[in-house]
Protein backbone atom coordinates (compact mmCIF):
# COMPACT_ATOMS: atom_id res chain seq x y z
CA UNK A 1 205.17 73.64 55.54
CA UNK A 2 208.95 73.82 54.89
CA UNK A 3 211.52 74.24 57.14
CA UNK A 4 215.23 73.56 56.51
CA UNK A 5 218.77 74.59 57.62
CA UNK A 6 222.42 74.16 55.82
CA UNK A 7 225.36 74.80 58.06
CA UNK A 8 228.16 76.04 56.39
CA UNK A 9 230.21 72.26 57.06
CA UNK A 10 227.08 71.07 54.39
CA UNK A 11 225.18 69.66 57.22
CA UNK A 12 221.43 69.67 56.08
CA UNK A 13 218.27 69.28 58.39
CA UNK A 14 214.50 69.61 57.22
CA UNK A 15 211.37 69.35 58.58
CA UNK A 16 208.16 69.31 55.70
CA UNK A 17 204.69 67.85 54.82
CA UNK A 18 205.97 66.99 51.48
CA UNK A 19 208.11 64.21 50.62
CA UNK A 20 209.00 65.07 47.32
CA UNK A 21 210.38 68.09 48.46
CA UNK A 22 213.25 65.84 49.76
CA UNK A 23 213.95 62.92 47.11
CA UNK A 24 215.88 65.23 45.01
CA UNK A 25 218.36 65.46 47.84
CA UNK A 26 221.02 62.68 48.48
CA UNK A 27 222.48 61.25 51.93
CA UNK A 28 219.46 61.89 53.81
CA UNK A 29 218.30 59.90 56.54
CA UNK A 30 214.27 60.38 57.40
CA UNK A 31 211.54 59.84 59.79
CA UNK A 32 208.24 59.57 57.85
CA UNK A 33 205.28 59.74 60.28
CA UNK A 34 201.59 60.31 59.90
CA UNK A 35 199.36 62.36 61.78
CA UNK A 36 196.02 61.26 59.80
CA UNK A 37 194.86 59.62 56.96
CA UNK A 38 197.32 57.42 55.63
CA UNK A 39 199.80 57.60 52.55
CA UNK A 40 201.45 54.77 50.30
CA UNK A 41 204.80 54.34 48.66
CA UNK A 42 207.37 51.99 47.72
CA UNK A 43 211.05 51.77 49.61
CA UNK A 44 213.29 49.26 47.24
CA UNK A 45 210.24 48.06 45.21
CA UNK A 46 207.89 47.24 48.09
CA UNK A 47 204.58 48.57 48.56
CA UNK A 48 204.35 50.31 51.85
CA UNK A 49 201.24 52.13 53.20
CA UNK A 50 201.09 53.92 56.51
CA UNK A 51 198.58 55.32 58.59
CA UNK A 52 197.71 57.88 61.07
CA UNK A 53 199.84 57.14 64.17
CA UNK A 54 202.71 55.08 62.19
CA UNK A 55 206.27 55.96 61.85
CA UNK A 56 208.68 54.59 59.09
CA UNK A 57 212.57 55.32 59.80
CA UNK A 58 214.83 55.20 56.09
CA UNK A 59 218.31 55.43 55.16
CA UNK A 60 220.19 57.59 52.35
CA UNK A 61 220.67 53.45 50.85
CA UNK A 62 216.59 53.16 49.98
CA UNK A 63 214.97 54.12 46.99
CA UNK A 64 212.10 55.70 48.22
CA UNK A 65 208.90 56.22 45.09
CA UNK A 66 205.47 57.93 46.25
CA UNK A 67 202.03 56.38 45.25
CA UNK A 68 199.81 58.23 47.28
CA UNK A 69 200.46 60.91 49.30
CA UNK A 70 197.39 63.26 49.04
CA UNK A 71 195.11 61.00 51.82
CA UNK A 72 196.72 61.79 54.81
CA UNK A 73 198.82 63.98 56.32
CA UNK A 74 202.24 63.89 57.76
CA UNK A 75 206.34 64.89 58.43
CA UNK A 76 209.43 64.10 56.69
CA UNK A 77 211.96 64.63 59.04
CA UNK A 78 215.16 64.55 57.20
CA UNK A 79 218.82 64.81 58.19
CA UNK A 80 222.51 63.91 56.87
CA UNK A 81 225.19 63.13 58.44
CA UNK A 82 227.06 66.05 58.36
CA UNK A 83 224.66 67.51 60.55
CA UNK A 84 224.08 64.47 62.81
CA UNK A 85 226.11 61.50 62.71
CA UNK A 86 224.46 58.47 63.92
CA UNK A 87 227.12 56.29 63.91
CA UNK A 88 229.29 58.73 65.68
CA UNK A 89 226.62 59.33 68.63
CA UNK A 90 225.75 55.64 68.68
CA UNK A 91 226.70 54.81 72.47
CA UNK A 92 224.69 57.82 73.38
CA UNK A 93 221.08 57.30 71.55
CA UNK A 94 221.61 53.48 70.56
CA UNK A 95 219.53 54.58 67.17
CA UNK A 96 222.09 52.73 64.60
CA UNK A 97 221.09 49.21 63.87
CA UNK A 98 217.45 49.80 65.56
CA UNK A 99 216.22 53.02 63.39
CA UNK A 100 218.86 52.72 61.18
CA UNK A 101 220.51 50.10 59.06
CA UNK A 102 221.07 48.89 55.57
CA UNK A 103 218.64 46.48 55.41
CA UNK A 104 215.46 46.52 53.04
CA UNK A 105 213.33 45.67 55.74
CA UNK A 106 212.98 49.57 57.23
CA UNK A 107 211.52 49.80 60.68
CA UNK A 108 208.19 50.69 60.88
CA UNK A 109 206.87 51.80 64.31
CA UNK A 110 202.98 52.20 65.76
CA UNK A 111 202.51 54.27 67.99
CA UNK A 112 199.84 54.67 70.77
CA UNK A 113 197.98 57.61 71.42
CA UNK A 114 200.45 58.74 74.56
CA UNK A 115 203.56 58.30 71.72
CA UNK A 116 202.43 60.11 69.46
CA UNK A 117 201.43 63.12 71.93
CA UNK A 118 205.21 62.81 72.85
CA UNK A 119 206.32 63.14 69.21
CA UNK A 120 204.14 66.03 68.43
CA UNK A 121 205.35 67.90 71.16
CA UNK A 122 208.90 67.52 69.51
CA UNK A 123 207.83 68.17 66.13
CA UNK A 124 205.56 71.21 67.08
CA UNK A 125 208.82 72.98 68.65
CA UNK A 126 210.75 72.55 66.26
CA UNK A 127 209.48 75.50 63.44
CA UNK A 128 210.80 77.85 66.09
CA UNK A 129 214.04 76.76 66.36
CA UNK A 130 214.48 76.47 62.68
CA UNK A 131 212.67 80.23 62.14
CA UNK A 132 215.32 81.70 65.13
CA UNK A 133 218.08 83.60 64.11
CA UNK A 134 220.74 83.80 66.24
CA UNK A 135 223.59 81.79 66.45
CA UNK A 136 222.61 78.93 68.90
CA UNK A 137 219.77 77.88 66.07
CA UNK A 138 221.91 74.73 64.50
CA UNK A 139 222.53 73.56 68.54
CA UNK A 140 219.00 73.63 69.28
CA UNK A 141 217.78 71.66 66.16
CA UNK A 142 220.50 68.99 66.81
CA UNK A 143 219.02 68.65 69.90
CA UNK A 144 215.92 68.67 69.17
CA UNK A 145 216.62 65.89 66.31
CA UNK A 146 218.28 63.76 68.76
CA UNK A 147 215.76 63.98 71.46
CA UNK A 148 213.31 63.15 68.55
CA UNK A 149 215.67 60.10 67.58
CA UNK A 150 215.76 59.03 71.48
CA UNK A 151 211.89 58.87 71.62
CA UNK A 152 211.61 56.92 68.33
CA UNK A 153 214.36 54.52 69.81
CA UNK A 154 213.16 53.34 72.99
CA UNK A 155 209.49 53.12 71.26
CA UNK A 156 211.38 50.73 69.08
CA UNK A 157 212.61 49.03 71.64
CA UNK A 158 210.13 48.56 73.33
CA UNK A 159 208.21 46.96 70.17
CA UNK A 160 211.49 45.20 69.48
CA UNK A 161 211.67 43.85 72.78
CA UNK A 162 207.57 42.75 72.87
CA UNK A 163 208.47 40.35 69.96
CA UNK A 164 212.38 39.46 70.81
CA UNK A 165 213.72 36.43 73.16
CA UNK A 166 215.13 38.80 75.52
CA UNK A 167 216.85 42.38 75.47
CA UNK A 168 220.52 40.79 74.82
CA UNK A 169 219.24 39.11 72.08
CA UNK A 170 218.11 42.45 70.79
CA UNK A 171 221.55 44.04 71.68
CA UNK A 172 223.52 41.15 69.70
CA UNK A 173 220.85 41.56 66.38
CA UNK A 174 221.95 45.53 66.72
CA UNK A 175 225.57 45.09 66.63
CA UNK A 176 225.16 42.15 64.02
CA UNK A 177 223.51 45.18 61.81
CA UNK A 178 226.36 47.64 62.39
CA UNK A 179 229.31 44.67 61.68
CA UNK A 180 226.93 43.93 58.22
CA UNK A 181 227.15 48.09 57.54
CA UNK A 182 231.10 48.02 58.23
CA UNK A 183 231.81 44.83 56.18
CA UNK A 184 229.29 44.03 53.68
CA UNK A 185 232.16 44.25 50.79
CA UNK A 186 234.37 42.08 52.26
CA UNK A 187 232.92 39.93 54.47
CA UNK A 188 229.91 37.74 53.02
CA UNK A 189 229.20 34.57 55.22
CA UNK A 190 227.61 34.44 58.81
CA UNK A 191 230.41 32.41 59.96
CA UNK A 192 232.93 35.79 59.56
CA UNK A 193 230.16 37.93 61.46
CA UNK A 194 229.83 34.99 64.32
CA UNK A 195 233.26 35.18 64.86
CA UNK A 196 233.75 38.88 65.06
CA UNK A 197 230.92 38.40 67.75
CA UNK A 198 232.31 35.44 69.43
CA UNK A 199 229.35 33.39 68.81
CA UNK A 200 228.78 30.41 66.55
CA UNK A 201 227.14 30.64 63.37
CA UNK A 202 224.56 28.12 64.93
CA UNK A 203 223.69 30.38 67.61
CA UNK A 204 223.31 33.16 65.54
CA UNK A 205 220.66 31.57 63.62
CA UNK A 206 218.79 30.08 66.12
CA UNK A 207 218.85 33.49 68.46
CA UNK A 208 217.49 35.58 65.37
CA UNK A 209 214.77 33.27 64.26
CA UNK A 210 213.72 33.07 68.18
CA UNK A 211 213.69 36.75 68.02
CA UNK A 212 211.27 37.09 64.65
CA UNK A 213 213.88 38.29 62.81
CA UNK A 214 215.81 37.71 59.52
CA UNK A 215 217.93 34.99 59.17
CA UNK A 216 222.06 36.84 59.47
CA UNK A 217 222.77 35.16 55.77
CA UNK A 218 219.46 37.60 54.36
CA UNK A 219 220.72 40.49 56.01
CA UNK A 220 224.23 40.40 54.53
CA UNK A 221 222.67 39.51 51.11
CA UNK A 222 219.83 41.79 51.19
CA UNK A 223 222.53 44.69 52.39
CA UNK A 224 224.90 44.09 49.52
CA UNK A 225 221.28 43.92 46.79
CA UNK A 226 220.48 47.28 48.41
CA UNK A 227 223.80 48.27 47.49
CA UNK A 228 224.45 46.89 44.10
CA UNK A 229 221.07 48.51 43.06
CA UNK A 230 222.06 51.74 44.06
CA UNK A 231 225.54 51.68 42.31
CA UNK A 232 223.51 50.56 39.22
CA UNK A 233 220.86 53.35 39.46
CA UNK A 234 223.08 55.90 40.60
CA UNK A 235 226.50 54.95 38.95
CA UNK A 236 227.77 54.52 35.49
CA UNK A 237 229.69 51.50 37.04
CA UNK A 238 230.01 48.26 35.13
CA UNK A 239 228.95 45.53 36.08
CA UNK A 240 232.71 43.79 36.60
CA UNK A 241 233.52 47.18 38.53
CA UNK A 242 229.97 46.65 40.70
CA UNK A 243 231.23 42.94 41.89
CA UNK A 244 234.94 43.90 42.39
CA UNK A 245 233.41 46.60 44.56
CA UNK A 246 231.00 44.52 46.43
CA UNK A 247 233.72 41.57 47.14
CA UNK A 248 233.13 38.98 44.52
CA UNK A 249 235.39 36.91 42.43
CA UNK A 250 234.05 37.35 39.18
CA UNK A 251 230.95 39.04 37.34
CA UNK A 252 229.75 35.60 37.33
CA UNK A 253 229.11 35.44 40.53
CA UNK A 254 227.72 38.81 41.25
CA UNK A 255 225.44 37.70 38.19
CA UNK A 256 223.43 34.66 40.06
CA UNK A 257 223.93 36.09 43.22
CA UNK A 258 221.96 39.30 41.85
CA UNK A 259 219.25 37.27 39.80
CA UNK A 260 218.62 34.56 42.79
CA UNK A 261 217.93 37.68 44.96
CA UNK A 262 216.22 39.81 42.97
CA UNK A 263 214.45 37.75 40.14
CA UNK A 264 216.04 39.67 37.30
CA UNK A 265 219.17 39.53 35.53
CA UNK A 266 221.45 42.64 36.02
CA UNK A 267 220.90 44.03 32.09
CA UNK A 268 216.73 44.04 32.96
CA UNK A 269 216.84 45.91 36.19
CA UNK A 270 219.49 48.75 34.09
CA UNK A 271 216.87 48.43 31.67
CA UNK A 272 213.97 49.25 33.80
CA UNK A 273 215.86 51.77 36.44
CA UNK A 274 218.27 53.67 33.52
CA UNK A 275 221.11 56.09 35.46
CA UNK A 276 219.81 58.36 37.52
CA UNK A 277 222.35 60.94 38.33
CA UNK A 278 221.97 61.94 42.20
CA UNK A 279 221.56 66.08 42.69
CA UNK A 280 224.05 67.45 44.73
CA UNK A 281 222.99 68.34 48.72
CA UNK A 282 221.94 72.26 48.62
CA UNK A 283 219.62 74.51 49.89
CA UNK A 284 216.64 75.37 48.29
């Protein structure tokens, strides 16, 4: 099963039970979610396995590798955003910093049997839409995608919620993820993020480790590692031109910074992940 749609602004939409139909493809944002069985792969070097009734949201930032994909079945929903913009429709599906955001820690949803009747439904109207020809076809599928995003949201949410303080705290850890996305390369300590949020550094920290989440210093630092590996696999940048980019005063820097997080000095991750040039976004 393939289905897929490129309107003529290179906005790009597909619906498939094969994920390697879509790595070639940059810029994509994707719902992975399995109907039975279960699969395994790695997003940013960690092993991930999911299984019938799970749901993993990604961003065009993760490296995404299969392992095994031939025990279970299940979608790739996948979308840029030239064809939906997230960020853009934010105060109408709330999606941005709960399905999506630049951390390496990618959502991963499970959902009851009632969900995931709800998300079939979706899913199962949407070959129709994408086989129609008249001109109304790219409306339909938008709305289709972001009725499909709305439903994944407020199931997030809701599991969000289950292990969060409260719902504001939720709200503040959302916008805390978009301010991260805006500023990574400039703005590197929690104090600069408190402020822009009028809290205190303090407060931060104590309302995301009530919450079970990350502490706000990993999520800057694990945003600008997701970053700096993707320049590195995807770039023929040096490594002085990767720190200026990022925000740091010298190569030095950007040096322990990138072997404290990651384990590995900069020349043995290049060594392992050589330059991978990115294929451009067409139809196939």
């Amino acid at each position: 099963m393939k289905y897929t749609l490129q309107t003529p602004l290179q906005g790009y939409v597909s619906l498939c039970d094969s994920l390697e139909e879509s790595l070639p493809i940059k810029n994509l944002y994707r719902l992975i979610y399995v109907r039975e069985g279960g699969i395994s792969l790695e997003i940013d070097r960690v092993e991930t396995t999911l299984r019938k009734g799970e749901l993993i949201s990604v961003t065009p930032i993760h490296k995404i590798t299969p392992r095994d994909l031939t025990s279970g079945e299940y979608v790739v929903l996948a979308f840029n955003s030239d064809f939906y913009c997230i960020y853009s429709h934010t105060d109408d599906i709330s999606c941005s910093g709960v399905l999506f955001h630049g951390s390496s820690q990618s959502l991963r949803l499970e959902l009851n049997e009632e969900e995931c009747m709800r998300l079939n439904r979706i899913i199962e109207q949407m070959p129709e839409e994408f086989s129609d020809g008249d001109d109304l076809k790219e409306e339909m599928l938008r709305l289709q995608l972001k009725r499909l995003i709305i439903t994944c949201t407020r199931i997030a949410r809701e599991q969000i919620e289950a292990h969060a303080a409260s719902t504001k705290t939720d709200d503040l850890v959302r916008r805390y993820y978009l301010l991260v996305e805006e500023h990574f390369r400039t703005l590197h300590k929690v104090a600069d993020y408190a402020d822009l949020l009028h809290r205190s550094p303090k407060t931060l920290s104590n309302l995301f480790a009530e919450g079970g989440y990350p502490s706000p210093l990993r999520i800057i630092r694990e945003r600008i590692l997701s970053e700096a590996r993707r320049l590195m696999m995807h770039t023929t940048l040096r490594a002085k031109e990767i720190a200026t980019d990022l925000g740091f005063e010298d190569t030095a820097s950007f040096s322990r910074f990138f072997r404290t997080m990651s384990g590995q000095s900069i020349s043995d991750f290049r060594a392992e992940h050589p330059y991978q040039k990115q294929c451009p976004n067409t139809k196939e």
